[in-house]
Protein backbone atom coordinates (compact mmCIF):
# COMPACT_ATOMS: atom_id res chain seq x y z
CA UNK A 1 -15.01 5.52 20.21
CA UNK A 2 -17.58 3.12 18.11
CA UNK A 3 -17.02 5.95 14.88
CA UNK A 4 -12.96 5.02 15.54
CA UNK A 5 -13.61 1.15 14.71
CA UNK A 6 -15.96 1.62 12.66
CA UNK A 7 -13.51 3.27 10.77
CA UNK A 8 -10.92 1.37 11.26
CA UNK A 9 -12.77 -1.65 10.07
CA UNK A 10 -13.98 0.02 7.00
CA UNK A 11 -10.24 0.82 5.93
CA UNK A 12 -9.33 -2.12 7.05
CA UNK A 13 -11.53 -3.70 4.48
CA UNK A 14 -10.97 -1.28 1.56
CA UNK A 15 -7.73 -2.58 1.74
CA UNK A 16 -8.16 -6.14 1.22
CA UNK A 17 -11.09 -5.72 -1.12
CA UNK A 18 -9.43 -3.35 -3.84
CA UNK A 19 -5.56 -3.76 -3.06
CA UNK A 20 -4.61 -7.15 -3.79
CA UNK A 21 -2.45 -8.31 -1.35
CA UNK A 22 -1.65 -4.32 0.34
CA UNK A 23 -3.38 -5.02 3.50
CA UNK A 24 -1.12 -7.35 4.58
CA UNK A 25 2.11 -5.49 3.60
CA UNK A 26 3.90 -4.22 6.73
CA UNK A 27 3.44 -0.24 6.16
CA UNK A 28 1.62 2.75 7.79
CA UNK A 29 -1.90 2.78 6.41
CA UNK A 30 -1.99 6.17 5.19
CA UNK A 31 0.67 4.46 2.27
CA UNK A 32 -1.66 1.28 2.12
CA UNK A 33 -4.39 4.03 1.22
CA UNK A 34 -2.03 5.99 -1.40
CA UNK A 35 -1.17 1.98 -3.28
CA UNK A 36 -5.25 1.07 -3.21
CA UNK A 37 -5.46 4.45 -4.48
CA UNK A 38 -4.03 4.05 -7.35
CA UNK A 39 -5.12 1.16 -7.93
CA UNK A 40 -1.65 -1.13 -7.78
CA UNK A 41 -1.85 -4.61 -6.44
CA UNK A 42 0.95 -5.75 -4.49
CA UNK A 43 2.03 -7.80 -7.26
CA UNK A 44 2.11 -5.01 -9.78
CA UNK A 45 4.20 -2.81 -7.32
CA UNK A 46 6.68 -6.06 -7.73
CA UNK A 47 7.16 -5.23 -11.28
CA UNK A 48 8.76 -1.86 -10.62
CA UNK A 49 11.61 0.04 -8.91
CA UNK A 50 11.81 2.43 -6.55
CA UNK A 51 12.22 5.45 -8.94
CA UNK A 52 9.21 3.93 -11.16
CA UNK A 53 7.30 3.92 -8.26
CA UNK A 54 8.45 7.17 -6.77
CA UNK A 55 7.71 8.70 -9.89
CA UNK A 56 4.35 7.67 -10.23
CA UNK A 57 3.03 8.23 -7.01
CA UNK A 58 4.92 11.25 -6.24
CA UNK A 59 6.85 10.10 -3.74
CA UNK A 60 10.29 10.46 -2.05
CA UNK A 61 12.57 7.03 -3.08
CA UNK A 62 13.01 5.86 0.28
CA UNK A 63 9.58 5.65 0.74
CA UNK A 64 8.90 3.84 -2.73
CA UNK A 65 11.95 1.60 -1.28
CA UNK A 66 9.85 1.08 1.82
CA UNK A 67 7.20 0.09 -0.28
CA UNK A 68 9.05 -2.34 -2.37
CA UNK A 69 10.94 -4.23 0.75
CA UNK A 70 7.53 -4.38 2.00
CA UNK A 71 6.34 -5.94 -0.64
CA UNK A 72 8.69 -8.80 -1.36
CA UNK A 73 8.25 -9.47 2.37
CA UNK A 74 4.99 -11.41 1.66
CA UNK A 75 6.85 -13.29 -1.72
């Protein structure tokens, strides 16, 4: 159980240290790990559209759409 938040935590902090603005985005945290990743900020993820972003991280568009409304959320 301690290795569980341990973990937790550590993503948890990953997140707000390399993903500007991502770990506060309301998604599933296996797509918060794919944005920090590739290193996009939520601001830069602002600047594109869904097939942009689909494209680029090789993902379905709904999910890059899921990314974006999630995103302008914290605007």
């Amino acid at each position: 159980m301690m290795s569980v938040v341990f973990t937790m935590t550590l993503v948890s902090r990953t997140y707000e240290t390399c993903g500007e603005g991502i770990a506060d985005m309301p998604i599933a945290d296996g797509l918060k790990e794919a944005l920090v990743n590739s290193g996009l900020t939520r601001k830069q993820i602002l600047t594109y559209g869904t097939d942009e972003l689909a494209s680029m991280l090789e993902i379905e568009q709904y999910v890059a759409n899921l990314i974006l409304e999630a995103a302008k959320q914290l605007d």
